[in-house]
Protein backbone atom coordinates (compact mmCIF):
# COMPACT_ATOMS: atom_id res chain seq x y z
CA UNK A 1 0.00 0.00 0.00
CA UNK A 2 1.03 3.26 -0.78
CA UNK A 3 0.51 4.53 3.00
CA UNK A 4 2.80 1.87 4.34
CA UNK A 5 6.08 3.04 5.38
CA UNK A 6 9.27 2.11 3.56
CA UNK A 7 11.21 -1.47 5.62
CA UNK A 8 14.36 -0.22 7.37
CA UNK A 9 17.72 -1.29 6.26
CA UNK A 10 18.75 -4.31 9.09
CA UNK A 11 20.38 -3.54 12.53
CA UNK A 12 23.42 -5.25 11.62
CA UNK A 13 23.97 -3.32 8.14
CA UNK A 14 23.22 0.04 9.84
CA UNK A 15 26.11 -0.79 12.56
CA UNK A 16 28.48 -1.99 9.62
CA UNK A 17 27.77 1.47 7.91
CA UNK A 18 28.72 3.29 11.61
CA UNK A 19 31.79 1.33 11.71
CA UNK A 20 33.03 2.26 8.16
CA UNK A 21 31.54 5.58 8.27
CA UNK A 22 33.93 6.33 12.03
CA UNK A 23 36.83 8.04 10.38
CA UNK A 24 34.68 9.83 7.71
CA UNK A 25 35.89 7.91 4.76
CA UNK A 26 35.71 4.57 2.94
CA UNK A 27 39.05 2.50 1.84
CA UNK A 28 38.76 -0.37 -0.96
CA UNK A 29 38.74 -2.84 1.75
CA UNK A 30 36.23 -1.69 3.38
CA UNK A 31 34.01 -1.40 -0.06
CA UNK A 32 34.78 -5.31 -0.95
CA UNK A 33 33.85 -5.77 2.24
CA UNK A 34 30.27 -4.19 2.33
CA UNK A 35 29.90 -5.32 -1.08
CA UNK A 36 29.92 -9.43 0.38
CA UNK A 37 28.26 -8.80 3.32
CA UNK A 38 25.37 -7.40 0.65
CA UNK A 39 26.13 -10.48 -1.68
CA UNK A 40 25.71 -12.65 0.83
CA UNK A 41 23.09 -11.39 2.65
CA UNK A 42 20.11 -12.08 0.03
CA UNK A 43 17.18 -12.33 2.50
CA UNK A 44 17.66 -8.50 2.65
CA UNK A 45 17.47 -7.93 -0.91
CA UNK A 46 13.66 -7.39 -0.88
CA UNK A 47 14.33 -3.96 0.65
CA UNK A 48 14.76 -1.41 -1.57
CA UNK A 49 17.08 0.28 0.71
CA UNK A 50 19.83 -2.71 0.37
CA UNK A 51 18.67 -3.30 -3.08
CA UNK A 52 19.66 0.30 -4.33
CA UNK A 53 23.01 0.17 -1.81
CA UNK A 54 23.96 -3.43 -3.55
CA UNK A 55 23.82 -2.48 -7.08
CA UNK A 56 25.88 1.06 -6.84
CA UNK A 57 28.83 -1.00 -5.08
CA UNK A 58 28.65 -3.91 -7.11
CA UNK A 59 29.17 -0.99 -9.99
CA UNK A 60 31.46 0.56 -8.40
CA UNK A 61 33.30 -2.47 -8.43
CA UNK A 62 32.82 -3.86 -11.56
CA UNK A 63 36.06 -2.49 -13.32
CA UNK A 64 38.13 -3.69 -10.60
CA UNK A 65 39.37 -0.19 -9.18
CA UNK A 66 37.80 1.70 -6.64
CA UNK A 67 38.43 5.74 -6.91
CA UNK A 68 38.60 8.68 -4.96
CA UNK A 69 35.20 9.95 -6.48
CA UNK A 70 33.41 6.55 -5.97
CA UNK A 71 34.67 6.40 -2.25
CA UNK A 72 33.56 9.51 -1.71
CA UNK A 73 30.04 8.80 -3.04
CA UNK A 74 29.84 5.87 -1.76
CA UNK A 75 30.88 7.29 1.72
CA UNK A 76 27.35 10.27 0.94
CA UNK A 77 25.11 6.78 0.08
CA UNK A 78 26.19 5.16 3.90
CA UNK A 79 25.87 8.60 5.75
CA UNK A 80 22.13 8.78 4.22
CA UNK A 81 21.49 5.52 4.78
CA UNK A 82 22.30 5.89 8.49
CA UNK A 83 20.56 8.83 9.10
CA UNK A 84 17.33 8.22 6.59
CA UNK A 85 17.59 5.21 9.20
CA UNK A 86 17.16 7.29 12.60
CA UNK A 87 20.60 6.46 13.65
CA UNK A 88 23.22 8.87 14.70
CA UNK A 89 26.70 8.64 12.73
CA UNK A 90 29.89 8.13 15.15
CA UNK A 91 31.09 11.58 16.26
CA UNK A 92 34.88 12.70 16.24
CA UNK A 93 34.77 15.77 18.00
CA UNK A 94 37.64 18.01 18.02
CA UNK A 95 37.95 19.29 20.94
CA UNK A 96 38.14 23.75 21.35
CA UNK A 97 41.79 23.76 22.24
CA UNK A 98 43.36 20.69 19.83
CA UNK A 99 47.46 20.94 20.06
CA UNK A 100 47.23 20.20 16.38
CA UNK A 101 47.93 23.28 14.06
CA UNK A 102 45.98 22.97 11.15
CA UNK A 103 46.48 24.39 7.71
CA UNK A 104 43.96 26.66 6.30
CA UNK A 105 43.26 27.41 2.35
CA UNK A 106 44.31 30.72 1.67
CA UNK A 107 41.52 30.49 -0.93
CA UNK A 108 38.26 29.79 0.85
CA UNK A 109 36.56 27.49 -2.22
CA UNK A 110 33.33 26.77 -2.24
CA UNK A 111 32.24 22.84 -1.54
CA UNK A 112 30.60 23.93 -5.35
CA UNK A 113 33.56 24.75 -6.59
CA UNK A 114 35.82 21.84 -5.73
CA UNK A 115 36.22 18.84 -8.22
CA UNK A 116 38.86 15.76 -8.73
CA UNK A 117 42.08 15.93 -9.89
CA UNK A 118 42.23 13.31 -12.56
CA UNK A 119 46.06 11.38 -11.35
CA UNK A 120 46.22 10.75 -15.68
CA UNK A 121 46.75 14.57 -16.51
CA UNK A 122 49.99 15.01 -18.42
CA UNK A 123 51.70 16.83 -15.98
CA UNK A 124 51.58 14.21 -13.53
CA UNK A 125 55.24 11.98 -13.42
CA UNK A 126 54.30 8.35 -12.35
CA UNK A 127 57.56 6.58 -10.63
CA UNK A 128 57.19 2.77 -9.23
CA UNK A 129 59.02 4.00 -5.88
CA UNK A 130 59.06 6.82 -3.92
CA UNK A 131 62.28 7.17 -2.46
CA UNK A 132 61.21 8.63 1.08
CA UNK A 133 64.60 10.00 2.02
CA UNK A 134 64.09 12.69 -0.53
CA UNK A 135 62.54 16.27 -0.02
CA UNK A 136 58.23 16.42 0.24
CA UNK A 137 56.52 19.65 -0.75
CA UNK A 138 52.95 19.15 -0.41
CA UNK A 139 50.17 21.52 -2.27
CA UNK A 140 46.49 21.58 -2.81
CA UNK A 141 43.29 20.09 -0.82
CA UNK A 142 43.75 16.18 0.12
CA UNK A 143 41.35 13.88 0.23
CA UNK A 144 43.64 12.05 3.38
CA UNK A 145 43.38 15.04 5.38
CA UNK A 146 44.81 17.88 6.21
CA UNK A 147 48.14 18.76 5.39
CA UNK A 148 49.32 18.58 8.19
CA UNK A 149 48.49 14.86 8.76
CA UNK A 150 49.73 14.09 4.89
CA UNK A 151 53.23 15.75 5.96
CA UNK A 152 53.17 13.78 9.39
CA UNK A 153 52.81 10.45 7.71
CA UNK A 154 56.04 11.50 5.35
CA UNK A 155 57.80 12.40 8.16
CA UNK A 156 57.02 8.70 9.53
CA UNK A 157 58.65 7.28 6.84
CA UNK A 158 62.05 9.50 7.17
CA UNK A 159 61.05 11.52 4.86
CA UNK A 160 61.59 15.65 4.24
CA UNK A 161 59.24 18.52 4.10
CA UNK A 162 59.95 21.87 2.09
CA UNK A 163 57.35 24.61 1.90
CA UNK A 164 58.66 25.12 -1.54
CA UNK A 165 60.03 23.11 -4.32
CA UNK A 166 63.62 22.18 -4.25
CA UNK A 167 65.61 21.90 -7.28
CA UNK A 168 69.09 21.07 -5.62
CA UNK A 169 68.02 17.63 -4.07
CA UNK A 170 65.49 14.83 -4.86
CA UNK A 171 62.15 16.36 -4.44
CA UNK A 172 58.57 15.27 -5.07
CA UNK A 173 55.21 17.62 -5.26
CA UNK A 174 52.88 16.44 -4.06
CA UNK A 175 49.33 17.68 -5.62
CA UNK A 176 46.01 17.12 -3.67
CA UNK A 177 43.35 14.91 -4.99
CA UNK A 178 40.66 17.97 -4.73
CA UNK A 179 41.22 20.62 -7.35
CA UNK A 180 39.85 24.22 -7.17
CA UNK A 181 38.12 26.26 -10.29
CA UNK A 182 41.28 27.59 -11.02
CA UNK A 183 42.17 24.05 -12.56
CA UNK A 184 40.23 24.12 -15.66
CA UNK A 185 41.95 27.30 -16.71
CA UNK A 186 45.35 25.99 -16.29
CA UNK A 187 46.54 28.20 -13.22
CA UNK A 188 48.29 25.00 -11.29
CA UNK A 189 49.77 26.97 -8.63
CA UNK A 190 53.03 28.47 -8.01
CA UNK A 191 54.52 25.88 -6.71
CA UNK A 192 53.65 23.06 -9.32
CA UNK A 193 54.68 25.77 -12.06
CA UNK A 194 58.02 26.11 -10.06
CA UNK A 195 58.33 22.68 -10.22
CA UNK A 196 57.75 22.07 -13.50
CA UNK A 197 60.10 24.83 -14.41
CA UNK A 198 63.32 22.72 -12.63
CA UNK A 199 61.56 19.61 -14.47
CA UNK A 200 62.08 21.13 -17.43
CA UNK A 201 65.57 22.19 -16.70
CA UNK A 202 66.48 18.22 -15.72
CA UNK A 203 66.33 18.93 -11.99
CA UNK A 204 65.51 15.99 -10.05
CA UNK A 205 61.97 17.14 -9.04
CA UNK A 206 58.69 15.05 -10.22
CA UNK A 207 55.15 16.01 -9.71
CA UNK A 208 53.25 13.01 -8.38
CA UNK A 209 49.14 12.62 -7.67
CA UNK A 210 47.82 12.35 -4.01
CA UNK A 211 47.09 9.08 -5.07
CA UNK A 212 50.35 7.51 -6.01
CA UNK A 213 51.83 9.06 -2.65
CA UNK A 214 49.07 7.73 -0.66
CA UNK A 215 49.73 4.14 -2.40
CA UNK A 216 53.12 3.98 -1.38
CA UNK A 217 52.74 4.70 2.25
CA UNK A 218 52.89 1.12 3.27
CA UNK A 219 55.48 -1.05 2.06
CA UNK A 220 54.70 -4.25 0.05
CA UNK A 221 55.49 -7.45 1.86
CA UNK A 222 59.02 -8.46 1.03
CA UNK A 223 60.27 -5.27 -0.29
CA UNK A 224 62.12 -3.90 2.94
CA UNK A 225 64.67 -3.28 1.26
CA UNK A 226 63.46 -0.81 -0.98
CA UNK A 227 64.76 2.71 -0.89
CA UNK A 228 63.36 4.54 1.97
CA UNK A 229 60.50 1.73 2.51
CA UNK A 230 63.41 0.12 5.09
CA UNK A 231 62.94 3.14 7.28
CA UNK A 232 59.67 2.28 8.24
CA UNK A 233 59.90 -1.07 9.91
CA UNK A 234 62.17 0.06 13.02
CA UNK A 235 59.83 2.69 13.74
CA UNK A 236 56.79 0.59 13.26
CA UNK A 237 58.16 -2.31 15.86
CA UNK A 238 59.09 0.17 18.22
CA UNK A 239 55.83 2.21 17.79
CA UNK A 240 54.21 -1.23 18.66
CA UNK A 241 56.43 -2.68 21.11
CA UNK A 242 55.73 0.91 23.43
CA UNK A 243 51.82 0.36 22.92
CA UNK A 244 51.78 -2.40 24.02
CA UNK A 245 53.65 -1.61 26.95
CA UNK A 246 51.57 1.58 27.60
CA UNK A 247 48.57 -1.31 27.22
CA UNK A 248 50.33 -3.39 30.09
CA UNK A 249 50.77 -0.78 32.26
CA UNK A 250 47.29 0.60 32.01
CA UNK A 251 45.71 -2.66 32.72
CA UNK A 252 47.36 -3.83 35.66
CA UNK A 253 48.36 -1.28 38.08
CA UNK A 254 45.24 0.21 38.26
CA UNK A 255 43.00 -2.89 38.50
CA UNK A 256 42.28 -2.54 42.43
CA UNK A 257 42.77 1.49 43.05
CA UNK A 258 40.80 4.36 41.10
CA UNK A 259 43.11 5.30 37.75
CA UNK A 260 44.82 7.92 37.51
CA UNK A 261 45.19 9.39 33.36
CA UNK A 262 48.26 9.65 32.19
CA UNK A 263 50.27 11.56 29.62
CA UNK A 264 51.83 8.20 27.80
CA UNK A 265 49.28 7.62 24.97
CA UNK A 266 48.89 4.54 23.03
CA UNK A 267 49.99 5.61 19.76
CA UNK A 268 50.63 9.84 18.40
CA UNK A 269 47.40 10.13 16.55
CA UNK A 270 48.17 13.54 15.34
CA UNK A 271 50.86 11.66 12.90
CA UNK A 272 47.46 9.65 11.43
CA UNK A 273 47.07 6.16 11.74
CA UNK A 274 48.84 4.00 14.10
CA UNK A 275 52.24 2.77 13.24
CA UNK A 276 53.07 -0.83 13.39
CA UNK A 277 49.52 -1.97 14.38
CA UNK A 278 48.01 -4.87 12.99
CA UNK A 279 44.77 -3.24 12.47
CA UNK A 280 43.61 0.04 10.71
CA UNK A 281 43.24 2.33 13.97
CA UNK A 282 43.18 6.36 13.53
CA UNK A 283 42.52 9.33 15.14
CA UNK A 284 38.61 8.57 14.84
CA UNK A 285 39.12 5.04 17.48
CA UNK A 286 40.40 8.16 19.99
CA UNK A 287 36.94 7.43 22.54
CA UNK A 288 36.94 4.10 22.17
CA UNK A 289 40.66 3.75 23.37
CA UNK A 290 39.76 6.42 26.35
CA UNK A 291 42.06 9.11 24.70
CA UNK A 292 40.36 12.56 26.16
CA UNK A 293 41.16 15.97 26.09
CA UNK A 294 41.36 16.54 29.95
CA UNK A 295 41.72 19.72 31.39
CA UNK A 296 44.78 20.55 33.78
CA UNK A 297 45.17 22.82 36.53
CA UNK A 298 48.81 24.97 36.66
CA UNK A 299 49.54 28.15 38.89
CA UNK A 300 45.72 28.49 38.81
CA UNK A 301 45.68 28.27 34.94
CA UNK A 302 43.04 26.20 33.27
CA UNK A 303 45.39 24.55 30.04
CA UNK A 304 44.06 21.35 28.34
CA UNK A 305 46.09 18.01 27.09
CA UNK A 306 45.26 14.56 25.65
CA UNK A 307 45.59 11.89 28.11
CA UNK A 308 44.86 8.22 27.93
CA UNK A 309 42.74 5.62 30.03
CA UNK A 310 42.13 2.20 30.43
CA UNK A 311 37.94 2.26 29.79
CA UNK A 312 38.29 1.20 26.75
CA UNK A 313 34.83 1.27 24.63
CA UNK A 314 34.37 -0.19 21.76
CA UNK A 315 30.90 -1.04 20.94
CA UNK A 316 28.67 -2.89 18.27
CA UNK A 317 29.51 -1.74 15.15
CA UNK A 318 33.32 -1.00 14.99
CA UNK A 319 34.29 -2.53 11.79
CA UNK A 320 38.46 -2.27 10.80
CA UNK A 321 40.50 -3.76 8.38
CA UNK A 322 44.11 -5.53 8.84
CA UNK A 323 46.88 -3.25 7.68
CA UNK A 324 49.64 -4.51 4.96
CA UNK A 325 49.40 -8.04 3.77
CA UNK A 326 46.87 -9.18 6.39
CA UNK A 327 46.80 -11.76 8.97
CA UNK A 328 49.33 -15.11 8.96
CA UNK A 329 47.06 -17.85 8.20
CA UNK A 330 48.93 -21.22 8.16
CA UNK A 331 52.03 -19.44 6.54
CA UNK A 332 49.94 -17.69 4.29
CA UNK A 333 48.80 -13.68 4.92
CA UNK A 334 45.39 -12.81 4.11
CA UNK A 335 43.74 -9.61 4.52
CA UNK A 336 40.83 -9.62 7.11
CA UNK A 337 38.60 -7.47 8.55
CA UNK A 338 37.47 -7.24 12.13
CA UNK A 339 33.98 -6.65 13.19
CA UNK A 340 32.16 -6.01 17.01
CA UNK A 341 28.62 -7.60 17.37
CA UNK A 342 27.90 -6.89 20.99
CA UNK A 343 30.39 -5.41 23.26
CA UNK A 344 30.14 -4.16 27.15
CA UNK A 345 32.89 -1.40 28.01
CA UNK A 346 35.93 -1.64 30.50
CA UNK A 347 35.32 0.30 33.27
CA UNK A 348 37.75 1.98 36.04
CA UNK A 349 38.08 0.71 39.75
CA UNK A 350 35.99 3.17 42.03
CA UNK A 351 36.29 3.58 46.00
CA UNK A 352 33.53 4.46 47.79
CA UNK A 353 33.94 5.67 51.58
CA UNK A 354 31.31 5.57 53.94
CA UNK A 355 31.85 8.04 57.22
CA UNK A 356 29.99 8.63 60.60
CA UNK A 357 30.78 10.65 63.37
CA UNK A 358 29.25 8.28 66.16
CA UNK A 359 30.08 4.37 65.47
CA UNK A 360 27.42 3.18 63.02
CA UNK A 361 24.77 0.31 64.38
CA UNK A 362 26.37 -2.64 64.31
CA UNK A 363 23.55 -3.84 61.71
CA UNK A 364 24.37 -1.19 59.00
CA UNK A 365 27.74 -2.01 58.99
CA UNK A 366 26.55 -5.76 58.16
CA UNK A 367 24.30 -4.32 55.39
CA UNK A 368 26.83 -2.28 53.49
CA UNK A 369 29.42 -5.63 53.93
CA UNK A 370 26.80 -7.88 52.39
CA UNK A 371 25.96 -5.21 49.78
CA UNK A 372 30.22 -5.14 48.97
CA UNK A 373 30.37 -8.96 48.83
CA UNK A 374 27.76 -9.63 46.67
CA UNK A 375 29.25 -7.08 44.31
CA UNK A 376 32.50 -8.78 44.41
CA UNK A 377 33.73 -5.73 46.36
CA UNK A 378 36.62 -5.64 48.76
CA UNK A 379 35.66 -3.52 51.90
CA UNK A 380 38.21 -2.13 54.72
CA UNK A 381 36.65 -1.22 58.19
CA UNK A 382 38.42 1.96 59.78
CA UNK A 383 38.63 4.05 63.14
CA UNK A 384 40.89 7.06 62.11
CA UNK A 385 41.45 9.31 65.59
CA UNK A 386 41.43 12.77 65.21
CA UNK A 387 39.28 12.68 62.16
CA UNK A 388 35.63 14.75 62.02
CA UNK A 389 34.53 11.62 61.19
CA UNK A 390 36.32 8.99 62.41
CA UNK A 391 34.50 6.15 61.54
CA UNK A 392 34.42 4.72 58.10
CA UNK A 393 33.74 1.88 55.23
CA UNK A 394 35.87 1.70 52.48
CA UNK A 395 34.37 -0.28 49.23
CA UNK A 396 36.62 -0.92 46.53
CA UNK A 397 34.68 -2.02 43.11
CA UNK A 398 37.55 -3.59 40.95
CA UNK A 399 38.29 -2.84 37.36
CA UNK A 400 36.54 -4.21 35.00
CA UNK A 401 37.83 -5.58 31.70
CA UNK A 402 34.45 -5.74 29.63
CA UNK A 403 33.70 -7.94 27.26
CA UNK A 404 33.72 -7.81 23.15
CA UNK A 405 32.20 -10.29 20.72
CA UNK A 406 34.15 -9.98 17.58
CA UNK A 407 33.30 -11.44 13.93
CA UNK A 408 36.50 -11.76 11.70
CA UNK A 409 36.55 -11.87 8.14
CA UNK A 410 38.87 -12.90 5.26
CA UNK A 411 39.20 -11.73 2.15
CA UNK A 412 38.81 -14.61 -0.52
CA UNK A 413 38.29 -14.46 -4.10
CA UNK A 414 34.48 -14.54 -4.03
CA UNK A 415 34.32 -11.85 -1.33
CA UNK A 416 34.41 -11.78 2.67
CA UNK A 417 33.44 -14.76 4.17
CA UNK A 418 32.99 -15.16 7.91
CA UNK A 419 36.60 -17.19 9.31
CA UNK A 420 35.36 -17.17 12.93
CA UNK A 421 34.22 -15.70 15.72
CA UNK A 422 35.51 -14.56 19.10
CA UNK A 423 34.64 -13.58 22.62
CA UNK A 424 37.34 -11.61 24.46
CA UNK A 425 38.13 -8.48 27.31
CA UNK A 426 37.98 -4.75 25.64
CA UNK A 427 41.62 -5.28 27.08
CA UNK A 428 42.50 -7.70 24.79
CA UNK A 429 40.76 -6.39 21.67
CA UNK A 430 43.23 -3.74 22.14
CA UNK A 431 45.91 -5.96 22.27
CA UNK A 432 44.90 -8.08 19.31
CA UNK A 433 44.37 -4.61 17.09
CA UNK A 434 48.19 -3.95 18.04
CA UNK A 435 49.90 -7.06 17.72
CA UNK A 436 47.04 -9.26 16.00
CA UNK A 437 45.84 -12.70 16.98
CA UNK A 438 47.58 -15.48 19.10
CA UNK A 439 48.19 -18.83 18.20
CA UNK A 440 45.08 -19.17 20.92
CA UNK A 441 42.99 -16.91 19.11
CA UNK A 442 43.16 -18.12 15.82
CA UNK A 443 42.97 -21.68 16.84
CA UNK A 444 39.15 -20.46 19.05
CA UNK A 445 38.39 -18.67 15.87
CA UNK A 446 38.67 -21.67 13.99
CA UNK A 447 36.56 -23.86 16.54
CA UNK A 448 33.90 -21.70 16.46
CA UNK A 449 32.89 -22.20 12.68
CA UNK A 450 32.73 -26.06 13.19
CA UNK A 451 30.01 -25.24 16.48
């Protein structure tokens, strides 16, 4: 009937859509990966929601590439979906005083205005490795944030940043995927005519695509070797090897005393994603991890700093892919994607003191002792002379390490089929989006397809 109201898209496609849509983007994996969750799932196909959804990313995918322009629309379909759904989209707030300095556009274009830069125009050079020990001079509006974060992620890799374009050294310009007006009429820039200038004179400068930088961030498996690409692995151990200690030390000495924050994050997420992880994790995971602005007290002085917790959150929807080749399957590494289906969040240990000025009746005291017990609470009786009130009941609620049901995919030649699934603390999801699985995990995550 014409009165009836459209079917919703399903619970479990809405949260998939959250998870992708956390960092404001959608990667390739993550595309193959809606796109055989939707082939799969062909009791849905009756809605026209999941219908419509289906056939653009089976188009999008149909030629075997999947571009900056068709990630971005398909990132405007999963946003409407969401909230045509009555769902809220996750939120990545930044907060009023971020430490990051961000670059603004001189040029204030218009969201009318702005276009893609097409990586096949003639002036682009298109080199098989990127030698990241060279000079970096970045330029334009890119699509992997700001510049700032693109310069950060050189940097990562050893590599240099000029403001300008250097004609005396090994250089690349770098030009943003988003082009303004001034495109179509020729006007490149100053820069990318500077650099085409010491081109042209045989200076060792090319003029690369967003694209073909962003490609080359992470190493292919095998090739450490390569120039600059051998730069990255130290870091990336080391990166991981100091999470994973900042993990340890979050989860244990605070497990029967109230937390205290600390300055030591997890991983620098103004320098993008997190290095050496075995999962895709970026500044959007920052609530889930418990990384908060906090504000801080000095000389009377209100000044504000991240710090990091242990109540770590991450709840149904999260959806991340495996970073580099993937996950070491019987010798073999497959990319895989890693998906929350119900979660309950760590929380902090809490004290609670109860204080009376006259000894408390004897059957109080036995009330708020049961009440502790059957709570799993330790409790401390006190008599503190000298004190206002020196009578009191301390009640110490542990930490808790919550709980996280996790579906894992693999990517196979017919799509993304479920490998197994997995019930573990938010403490060691963390852990396993560092370092990966255990020889534990994977052998539970193969057990639970044969149940």
């Amino acid at each position: 009937m014409s009165g009836d109201k459209p079917v919703p898209p399903p619970d479990t496609l809405i949260g998939i859509c959250q998870g992708v849509m956390a960092d404001g983007r959608v990667v390739a994996d993550e595309a193959l990966f809606l796109h055989g969750w939707l082939q799969n799932s062909t009791a849905h196909h009756d809605i026209p929601a999941v219908r419509r959804l289906h056939s653009r990313v089976q188009t999008m995918l149909a030629d075997g590439a999947f571009t900056t322009a068709e990630a971005r629309q398909l990132a405007g379909m999963l946003r409407s979906l969401v909230l045509d759904a009555g769902h809220a989209l996750p939120q990545d707030v930044t907060p009023p005083m971020s430490p990051a300095k961000r670059w603004q556009p001189s040029h204030q274009v218009q969201p009318e205005e702005l276009r893609l830069v097409s990586p096949d125009l003639p002036v682009f050079d298109r080199p098989d490795i990127l030698d990241f020990s060279a000079a970096f001079c970045f330029t334009g509006i890119f699509a992997f944030g700001e510049r700032d974060d693109c310069e950060q992620a050189t940097i990562s890799l050893g590599g240099g940043i000029k403001k300008r374009p250097v004609g005396s050294t090994p250089c690349y310009v770098v030009v943003g995927s988003i082009a303004s007006p001034f495109w179509a009429y020729g006007d490149y820039g100053t820069k990318i005519e500077q650099a085409m200038q010491y081109r042209e004179m045989g200076k060792p400068v090319q003029i690369i695509h967003e694209d073909t930088w962003a490609e080359r961030l992470t190493p292919p498996r095998g090739d450490a070797g390569a120039t600059g690409h051998s730069l990255r692995r130290p870091r990336a151990a080391q990166c991981r090897d100091v999470a994973l200690d900042t993990l340890k030390s979050l989860t244990q000495a605070w497990t029967d005393k109230p937390a205290r924050r600390q300055q030591q994050l997890l991983w620098d997420f103004d320098q993008g994603e997190a290095a050496g992880w075995a999962f895709r994790v970026g500044p959007w995971y920052r609530t889930a991890l418990d990384i908060l602005y906090t504000p801080r007290s000095v000389e009377r002085r209100i000044s504000y700093e991240w710090t990091q917790g242990s109540a770590f959150n991450f709840c149904q929807g999260y959806t991340t892919t495996s970073c580099g080749p993937g996950l070491d399957i019987g010798g073999r590494c497959v990319p895989a994607t890693l998906q929350v289906l119900e979660a309950r969040p760590a929380s902090l240990a809490t004290v609670t003191v109860h204080r009376w000025v006259l000894k408390p009746d004897e059957g109080e005291i036995i009330r708020l002792v049961a009440e502790a017990e059957d709570r799993g609470c330790r409790h401390e009786w006190r008599h503190e002379q000298g004190h206002k009130q020196p009578y009191s009941l301390s009640v110490l609620q542990r930490r808790s390490i919550g709980v996280a049901h996790v579906q894992v995919h693999l990517r196979t030649d017919s799509g993304w089929p479920v490998f197994g699934r997995l019930v573990v603390s938010q403490d060691d999801l963390v852990e396993i989006l560092i370092r990966g699985f255990d020889d534990a995990q994977l052998a539970a995550l193969v057990e639970s397809r044969q149940v």
